[in-house]
C-alpha atoms as a PDB file:
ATOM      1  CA  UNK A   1      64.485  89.302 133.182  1.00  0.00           C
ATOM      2  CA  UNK A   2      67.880  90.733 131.843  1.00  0.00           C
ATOM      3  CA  UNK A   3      68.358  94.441 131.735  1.00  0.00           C
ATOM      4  CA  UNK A   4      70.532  93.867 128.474  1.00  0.00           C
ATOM      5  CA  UNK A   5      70.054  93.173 125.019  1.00  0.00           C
ATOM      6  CA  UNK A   6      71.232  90.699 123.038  1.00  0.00           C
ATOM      7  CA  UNK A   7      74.541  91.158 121.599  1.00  0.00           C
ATOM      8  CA  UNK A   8      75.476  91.750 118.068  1.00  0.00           C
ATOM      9  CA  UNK A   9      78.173  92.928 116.032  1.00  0.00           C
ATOM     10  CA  UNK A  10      78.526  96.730 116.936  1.00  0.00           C
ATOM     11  CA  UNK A  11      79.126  99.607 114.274  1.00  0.00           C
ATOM     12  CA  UNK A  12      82.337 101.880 115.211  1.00  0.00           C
ATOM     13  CA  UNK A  13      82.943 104.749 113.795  1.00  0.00           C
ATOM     14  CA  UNK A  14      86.818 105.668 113.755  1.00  0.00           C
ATOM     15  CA  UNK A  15      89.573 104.075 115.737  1.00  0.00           C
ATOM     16  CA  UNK A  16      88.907 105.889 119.196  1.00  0.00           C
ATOM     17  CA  UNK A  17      91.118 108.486 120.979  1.00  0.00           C
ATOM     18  CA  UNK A  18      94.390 110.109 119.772  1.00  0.00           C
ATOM     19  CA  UNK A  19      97.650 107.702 120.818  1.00  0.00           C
ATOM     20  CA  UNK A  20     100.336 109.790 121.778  1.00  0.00           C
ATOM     21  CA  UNK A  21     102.024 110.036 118.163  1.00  0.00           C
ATOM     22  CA  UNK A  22      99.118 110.918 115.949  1.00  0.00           C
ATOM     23  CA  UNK A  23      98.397 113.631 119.005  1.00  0.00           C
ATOM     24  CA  UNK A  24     101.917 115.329 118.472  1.00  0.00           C
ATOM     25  CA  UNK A  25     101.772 114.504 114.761  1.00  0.00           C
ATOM     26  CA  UNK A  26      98.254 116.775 114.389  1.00  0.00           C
ATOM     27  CA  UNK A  27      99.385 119.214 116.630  1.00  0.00           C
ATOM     28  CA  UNK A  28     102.111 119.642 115.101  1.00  0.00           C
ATOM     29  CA  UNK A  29     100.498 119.944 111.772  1.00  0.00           C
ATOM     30  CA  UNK A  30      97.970 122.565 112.493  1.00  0.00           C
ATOM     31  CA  UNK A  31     100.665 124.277 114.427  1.00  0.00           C
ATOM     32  CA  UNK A  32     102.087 124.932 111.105  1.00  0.00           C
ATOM     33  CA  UNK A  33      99.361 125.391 108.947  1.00  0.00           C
ATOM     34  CA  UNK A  34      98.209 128.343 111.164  1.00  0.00           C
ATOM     35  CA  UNK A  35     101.596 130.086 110.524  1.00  0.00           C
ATOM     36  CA  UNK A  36     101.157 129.519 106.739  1.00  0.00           C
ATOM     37  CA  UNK A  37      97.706 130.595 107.000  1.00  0.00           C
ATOM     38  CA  UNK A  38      99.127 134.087 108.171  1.00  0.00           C
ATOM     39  CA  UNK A  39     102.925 133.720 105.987  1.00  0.00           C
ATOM     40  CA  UNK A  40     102.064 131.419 103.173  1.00  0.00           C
ATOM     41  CA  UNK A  41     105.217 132.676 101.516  1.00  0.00           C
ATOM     42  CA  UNK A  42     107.709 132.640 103.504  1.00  0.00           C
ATOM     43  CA  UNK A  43     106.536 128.836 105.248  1.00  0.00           C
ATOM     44  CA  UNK A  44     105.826 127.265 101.863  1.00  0.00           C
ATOM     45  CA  UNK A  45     108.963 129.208 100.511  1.00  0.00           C
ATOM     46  CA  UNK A  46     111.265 127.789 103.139  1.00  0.00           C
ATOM     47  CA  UNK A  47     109.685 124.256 103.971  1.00  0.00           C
ATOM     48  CA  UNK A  48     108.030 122.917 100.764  1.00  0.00           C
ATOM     49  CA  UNK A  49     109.070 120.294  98.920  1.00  0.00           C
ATOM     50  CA  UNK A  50     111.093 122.007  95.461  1.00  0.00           C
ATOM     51  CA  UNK A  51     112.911 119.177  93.803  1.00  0.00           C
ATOM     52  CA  UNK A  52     114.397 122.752  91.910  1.00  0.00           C
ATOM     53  CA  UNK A  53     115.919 124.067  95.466  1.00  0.00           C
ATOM     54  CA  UNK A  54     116.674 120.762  96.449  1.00  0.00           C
ATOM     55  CA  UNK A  55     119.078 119.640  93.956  1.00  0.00           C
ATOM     56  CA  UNK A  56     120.431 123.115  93.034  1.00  0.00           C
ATOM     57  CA  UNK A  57     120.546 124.522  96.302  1.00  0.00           C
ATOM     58  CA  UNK A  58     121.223 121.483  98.286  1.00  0.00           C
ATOM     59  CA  UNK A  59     118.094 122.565 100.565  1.00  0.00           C
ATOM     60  CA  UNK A  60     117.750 118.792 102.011  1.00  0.00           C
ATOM     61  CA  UNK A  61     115.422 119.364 104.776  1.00  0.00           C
ATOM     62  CA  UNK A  62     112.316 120.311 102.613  1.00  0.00           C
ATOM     63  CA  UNK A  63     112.245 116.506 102.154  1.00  0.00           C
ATOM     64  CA  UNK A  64     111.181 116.132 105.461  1.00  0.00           C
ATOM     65  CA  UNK A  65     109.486 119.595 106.503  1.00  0.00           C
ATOM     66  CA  UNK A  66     106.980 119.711 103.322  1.00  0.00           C
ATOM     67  CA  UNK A  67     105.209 116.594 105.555  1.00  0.00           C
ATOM     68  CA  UNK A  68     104.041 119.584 107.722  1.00  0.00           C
ATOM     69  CA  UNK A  69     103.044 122.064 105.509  1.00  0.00           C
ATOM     70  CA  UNK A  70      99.572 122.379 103.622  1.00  0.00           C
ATOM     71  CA  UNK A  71      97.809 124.209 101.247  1.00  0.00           C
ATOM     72  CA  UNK A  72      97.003 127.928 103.320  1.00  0.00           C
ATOM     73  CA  UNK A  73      93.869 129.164 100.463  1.00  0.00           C
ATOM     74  CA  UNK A  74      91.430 126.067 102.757  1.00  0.00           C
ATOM     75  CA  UNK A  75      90.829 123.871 105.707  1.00  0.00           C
ATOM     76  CA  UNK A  76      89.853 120.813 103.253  1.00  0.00           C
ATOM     77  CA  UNK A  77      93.775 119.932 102.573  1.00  0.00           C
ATOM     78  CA  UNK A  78      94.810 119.564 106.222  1.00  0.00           C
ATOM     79  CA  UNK A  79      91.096 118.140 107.115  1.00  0.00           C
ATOM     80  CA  UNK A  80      91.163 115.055 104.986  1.00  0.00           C
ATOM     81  CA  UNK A  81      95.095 114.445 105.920  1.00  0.00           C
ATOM     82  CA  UNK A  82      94.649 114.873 110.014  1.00  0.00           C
ATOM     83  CA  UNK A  83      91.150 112.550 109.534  1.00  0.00           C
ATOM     84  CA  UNK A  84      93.183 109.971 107.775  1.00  0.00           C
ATOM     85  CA  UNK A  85      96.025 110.059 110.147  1.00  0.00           C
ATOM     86  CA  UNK A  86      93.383 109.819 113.164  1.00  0.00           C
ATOM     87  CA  UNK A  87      91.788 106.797 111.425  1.00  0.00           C
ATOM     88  CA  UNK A  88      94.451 104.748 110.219  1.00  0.00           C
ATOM     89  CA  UNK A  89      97.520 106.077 112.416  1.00  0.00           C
ATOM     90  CA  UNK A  90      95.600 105.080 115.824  1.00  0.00           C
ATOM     91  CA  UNK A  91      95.710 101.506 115.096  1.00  0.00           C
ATOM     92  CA  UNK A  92      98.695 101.375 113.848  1.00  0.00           C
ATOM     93  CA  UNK A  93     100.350 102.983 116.856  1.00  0.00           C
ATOM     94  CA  UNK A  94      98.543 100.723 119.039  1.00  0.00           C
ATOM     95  CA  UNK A  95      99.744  97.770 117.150  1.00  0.00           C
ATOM     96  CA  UNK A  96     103.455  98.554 116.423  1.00  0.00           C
ATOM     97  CA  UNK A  97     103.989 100.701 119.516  1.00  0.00           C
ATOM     98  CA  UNK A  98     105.107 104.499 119.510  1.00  0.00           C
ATOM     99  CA  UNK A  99     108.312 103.982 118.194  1.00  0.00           C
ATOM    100  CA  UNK A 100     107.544 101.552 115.535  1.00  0.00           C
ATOM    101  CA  UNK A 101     104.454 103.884 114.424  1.00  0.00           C
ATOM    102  CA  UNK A 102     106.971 106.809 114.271  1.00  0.00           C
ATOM    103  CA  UNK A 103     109.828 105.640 112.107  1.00  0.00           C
ATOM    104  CA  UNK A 104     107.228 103.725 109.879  1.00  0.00           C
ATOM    105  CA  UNK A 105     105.707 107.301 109.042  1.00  0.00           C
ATOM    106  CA  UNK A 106     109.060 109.105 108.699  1.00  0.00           C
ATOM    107  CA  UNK A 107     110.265 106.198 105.987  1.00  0.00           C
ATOM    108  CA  UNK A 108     107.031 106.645 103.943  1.00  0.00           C
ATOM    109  CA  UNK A 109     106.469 110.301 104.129  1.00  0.00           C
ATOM    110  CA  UNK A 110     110.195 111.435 103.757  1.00  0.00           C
ATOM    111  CA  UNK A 111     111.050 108.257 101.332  1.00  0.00           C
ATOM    112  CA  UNK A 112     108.008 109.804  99.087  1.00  0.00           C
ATOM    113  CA  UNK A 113     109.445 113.521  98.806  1.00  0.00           C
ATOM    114  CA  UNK A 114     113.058 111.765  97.558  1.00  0.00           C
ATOM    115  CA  UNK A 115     111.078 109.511  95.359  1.00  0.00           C
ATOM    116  CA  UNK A 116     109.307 113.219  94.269  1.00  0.00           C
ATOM    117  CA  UNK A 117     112.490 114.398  94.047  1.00  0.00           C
ATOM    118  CA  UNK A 118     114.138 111.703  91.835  1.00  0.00           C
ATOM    119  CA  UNK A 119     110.922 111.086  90.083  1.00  0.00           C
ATOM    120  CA  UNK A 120     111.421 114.969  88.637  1.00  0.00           C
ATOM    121  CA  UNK A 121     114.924 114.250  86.687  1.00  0.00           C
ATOM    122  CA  UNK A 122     113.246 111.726  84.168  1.00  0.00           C
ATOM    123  CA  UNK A 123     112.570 112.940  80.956  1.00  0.00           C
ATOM    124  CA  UNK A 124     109.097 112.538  81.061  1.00  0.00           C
ATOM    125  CA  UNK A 125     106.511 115.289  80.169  1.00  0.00           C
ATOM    126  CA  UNK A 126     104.816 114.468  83.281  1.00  0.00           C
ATOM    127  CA  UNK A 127     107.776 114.162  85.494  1.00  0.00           C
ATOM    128  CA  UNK A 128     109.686 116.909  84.335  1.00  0.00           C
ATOM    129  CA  UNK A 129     106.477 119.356  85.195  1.00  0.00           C
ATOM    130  CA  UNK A 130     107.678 118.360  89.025  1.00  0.00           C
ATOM    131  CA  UNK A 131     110.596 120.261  89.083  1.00  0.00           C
ATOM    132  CA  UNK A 132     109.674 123.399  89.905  1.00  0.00           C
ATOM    133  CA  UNK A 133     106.730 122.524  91.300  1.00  0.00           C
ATOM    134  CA  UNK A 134     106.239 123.203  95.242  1.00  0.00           C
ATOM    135  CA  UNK A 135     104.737 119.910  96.709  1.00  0.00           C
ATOM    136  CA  UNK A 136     103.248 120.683  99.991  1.00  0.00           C
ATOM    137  CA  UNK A 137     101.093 118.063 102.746  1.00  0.00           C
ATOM    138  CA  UNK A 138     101.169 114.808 104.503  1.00  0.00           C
ATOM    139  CA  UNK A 139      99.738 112.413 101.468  1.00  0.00           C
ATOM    140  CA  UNK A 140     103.017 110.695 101.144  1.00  0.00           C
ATOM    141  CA  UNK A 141     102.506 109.418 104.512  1.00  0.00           C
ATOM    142  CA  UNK A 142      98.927 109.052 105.176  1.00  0.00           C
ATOM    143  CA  UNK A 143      98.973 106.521 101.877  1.00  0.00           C
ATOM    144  CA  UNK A 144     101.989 105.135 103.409  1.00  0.00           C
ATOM    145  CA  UNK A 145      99.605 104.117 106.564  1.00  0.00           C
ATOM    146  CA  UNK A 146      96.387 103.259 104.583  1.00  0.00           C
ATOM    147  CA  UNK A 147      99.027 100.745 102.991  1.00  0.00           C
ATOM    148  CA  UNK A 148      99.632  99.565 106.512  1.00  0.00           C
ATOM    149  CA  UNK A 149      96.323  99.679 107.409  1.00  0.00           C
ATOM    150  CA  UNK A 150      95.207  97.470 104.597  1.00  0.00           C
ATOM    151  CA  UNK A 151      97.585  94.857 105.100  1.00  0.00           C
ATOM    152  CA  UNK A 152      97.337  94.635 108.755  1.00  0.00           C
ATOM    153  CA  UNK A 153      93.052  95.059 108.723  1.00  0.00           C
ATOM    154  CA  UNK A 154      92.218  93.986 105.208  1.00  0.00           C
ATOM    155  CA  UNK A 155      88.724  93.129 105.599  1.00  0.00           C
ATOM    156  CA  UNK A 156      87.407  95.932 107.911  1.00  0.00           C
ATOM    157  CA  UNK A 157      85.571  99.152 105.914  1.00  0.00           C
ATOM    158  CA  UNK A 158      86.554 102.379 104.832  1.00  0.00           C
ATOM    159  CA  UNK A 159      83.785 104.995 103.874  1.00  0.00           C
ATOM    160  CA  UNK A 160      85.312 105.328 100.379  1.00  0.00           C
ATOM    161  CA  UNK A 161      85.518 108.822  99.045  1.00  0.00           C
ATOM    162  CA  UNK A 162      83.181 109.009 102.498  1.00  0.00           C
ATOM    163  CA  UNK A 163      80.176 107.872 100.798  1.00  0.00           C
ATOM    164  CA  UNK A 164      80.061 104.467 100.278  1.00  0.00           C
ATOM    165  CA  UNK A 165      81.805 101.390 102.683  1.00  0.00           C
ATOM    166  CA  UNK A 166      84.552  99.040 100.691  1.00  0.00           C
ATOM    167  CA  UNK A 167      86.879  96.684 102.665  1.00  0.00           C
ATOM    168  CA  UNK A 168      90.184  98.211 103.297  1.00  0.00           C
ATOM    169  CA  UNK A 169      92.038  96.045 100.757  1.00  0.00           C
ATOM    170  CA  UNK A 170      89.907  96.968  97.875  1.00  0.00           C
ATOM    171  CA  UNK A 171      89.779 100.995  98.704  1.00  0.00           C
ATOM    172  CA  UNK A 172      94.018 100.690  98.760  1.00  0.00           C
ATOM    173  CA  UNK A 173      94.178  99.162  95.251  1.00  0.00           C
ATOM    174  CA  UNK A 174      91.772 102.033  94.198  1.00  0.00           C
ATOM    175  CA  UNK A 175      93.778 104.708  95.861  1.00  0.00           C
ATOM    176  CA  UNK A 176      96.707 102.847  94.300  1.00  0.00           C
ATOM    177  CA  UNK A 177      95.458 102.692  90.701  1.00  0.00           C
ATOM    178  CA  UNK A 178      93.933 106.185  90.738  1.00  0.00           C
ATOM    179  CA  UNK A 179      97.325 107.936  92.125  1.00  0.00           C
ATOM    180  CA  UNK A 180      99.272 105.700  89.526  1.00  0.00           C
ATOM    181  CA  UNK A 181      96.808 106.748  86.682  1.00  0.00           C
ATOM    182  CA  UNK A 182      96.829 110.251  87.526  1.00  0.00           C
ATOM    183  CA  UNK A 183     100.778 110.850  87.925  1.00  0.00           C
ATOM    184  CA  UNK A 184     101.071 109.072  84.136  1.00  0.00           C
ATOM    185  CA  UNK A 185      98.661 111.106  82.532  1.00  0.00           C
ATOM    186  CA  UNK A 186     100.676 114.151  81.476  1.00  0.00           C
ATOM    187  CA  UNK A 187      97.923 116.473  83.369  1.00  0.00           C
ATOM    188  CA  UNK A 188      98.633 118.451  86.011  1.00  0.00           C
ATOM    189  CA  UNK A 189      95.754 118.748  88.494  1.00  0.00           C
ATOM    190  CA  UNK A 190      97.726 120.328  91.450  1.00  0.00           C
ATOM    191  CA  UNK A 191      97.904 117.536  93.825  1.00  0.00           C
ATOM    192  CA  UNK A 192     101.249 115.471  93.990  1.00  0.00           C
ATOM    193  CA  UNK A 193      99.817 112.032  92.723  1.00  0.00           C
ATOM    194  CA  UNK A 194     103.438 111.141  91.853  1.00  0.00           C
ATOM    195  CA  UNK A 195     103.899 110.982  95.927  1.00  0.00           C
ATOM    196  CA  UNK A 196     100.902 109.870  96.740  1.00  0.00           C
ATOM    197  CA  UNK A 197     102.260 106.575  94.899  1.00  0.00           C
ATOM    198  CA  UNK A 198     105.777 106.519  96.057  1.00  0.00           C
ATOM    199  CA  UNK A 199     104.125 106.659  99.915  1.00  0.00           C
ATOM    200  CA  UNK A 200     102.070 103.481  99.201  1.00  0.00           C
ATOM    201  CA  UNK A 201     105.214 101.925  97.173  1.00  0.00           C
ATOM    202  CA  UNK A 202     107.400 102.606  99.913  1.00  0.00           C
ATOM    203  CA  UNK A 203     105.165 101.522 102.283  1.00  0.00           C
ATOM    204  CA  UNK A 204     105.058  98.428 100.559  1.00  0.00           C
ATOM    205  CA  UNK A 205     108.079  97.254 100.765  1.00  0.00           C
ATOM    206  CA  UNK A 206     108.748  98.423 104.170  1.00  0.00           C
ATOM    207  CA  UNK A 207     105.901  96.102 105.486  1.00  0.00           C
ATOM    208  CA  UNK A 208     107.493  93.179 103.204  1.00  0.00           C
ATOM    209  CA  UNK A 209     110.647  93.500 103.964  1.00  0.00           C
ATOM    210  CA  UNK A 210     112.876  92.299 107.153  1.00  0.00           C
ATOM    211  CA  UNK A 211     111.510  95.755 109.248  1.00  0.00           C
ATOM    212  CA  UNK A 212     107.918  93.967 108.676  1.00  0.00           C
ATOM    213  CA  UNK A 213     109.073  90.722 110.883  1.00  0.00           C
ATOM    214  CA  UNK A 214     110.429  93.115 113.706  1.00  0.00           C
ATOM    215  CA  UNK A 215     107.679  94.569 113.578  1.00  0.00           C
ATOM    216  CA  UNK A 216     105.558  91.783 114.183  1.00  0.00           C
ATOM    217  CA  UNK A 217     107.329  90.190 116.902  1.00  0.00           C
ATOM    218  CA  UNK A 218     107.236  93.038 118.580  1.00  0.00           C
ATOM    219  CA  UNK A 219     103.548  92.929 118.654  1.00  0.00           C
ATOM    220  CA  UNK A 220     103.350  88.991 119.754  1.00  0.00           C
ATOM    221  CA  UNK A 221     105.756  90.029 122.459  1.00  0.00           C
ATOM    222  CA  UNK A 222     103.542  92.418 123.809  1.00  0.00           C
ATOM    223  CA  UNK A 223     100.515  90.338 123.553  1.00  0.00           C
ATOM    224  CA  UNK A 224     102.523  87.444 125.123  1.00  0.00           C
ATOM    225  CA  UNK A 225     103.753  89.919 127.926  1.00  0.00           C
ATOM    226  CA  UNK A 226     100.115  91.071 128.452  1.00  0.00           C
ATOM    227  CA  UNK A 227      98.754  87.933 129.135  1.00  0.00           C
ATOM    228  CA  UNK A 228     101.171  86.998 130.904  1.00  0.00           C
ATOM    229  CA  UNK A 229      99.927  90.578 133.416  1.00  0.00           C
ATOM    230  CA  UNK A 230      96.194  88.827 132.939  1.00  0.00           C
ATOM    231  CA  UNK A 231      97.312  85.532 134.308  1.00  0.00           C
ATOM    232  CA  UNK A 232      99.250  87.126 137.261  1.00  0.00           C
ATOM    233  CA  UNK A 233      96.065  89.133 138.582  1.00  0.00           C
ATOM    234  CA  UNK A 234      93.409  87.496 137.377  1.00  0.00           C
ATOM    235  CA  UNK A 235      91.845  89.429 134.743  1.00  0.00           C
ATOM    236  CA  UNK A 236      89.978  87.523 132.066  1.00  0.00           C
ATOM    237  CA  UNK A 237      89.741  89.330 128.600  1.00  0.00           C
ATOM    238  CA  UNK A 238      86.213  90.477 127.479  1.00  0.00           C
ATOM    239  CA  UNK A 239      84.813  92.203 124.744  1.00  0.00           C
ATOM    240  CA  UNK A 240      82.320  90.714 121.810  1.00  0.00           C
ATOM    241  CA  UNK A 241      85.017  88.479 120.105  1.00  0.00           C
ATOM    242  CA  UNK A 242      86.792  88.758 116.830  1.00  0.00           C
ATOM    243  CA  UNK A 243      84.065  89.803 115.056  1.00  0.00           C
ATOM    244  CA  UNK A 244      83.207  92.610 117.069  1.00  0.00           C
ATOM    245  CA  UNK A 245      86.213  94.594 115.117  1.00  0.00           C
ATOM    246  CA  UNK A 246      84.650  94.046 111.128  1.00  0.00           C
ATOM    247  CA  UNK A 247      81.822  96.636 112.124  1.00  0.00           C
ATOM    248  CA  UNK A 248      84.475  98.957 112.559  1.00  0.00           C
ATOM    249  CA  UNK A 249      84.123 101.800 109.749  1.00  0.00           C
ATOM    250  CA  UNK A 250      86.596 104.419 108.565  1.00  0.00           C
END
């Protein structure tokens, strides 16, 4: 008689360890949100995103540095952004390789504090209300890679506002409309919907564009180069199949 089961399509929750790049990226991001947490002022002062300071000061970095700076008054800001990097990041650096993972969250997270930045010149009610505004937090990014992680995985689940599972496609249009709906209203809620879309926008034509086939060759190399290693020694690939990875829930 067979000491196993039979075997079915298993439920996953999350993506598995830290790769090497979402490691260093949390790190680095509670690093800095435990100096804010003891000199909120002076960290969001210096390293949040002003489109004010940037344009009349000429204070260019905070384009890149507000990525690691969150909200110091609680640990739900950072919490949701490090969860979503851990969930969607993972595959993504498995897939496109360190590098690839790395300069794919750069373009989306800095791209969305210029497209802040610019956004906050047009003479909209809503826009306008940006410029002196200090935006502060990885969003731009982490919809940047649920973007990614859409296109690349669209039919695998996403707890969606971690209650209910929708495929990944359907929860990015929702993130997408909502963001979109919220930075045209005119009301200010205090979170940066305005980059929140740019990310995903940015993100979008990053994937579409001639970056996207690089990408992607670079991954059938590295499949091609792996079997190639399986071949050599031996090794025959296991594992439940294809459908093993649609009970996978984020």
């Amino acid at each position: 008689m067979s000491r196993y089961g039979p075997q079915g399509p298993a439920m996953v929750i999350g993506p598995g360890p830290m790769t090497p790049a979402v490691r260093a990226l949390v790190y680095a991001n509670v690093g800095v949100f435990v100096l804010t947490w003891f000199a909120p002022a002076a960290v969001v002062g210096a390293f949040g995103l002003a489109p004010v300071v940037v344009f009349e000061q000429f204070q260019v970095w905070r384009l890149a540095t507000y990525l690691f700076v969150h909200d110091p008054n609680g640990f739900t800001h950072i919490l949701f952004n490090m969860l979503a990097l851990w969930m969607f990041g993972v595959d993504l650096e498995r897939r496109w390789g360190t590098v690839g993972f790395v300069k794919y969250y750069a373009v989306t997270g800095v791209g969305a504090g210029i497209a802040t930045a610019l956004l906050s010149l047009l003479p909209f009610d809503a826009m306008r209300a940006m410029y002196d505004v200090t935006t502060v937090g990885a969003s731009g990014a982490i919809y940047g890679l649920l973007l990614a992680w859409a296109l690349l995985f669209p039919h695998r689940n996403i707890l969606f506002m971690f209650i209910f599972p929708l495929p990944a496609r359907v929860a990015a249009i929702l993130m997408g409309a909502m963001a979109f709906l919220a930075a045209t209203s005119g009301r200010s809620s205090g979170v940066a919907e305005a980059t929140h879309l740019s990310g995903l926008v940015i993100g979008w034509f990053y994937l579409k564009g001639p970056r996207n086939t690089r990408l992607d060759l670079q991954y059938r190399l590295t499949k091609w180069r792996m079997s190639r290693m399986r071949k050599r020694f031996d090794v025959h690939q296991g594992g439940r199949g294809p459908g093993d990875w649609g009970g996978r829930v984020h």
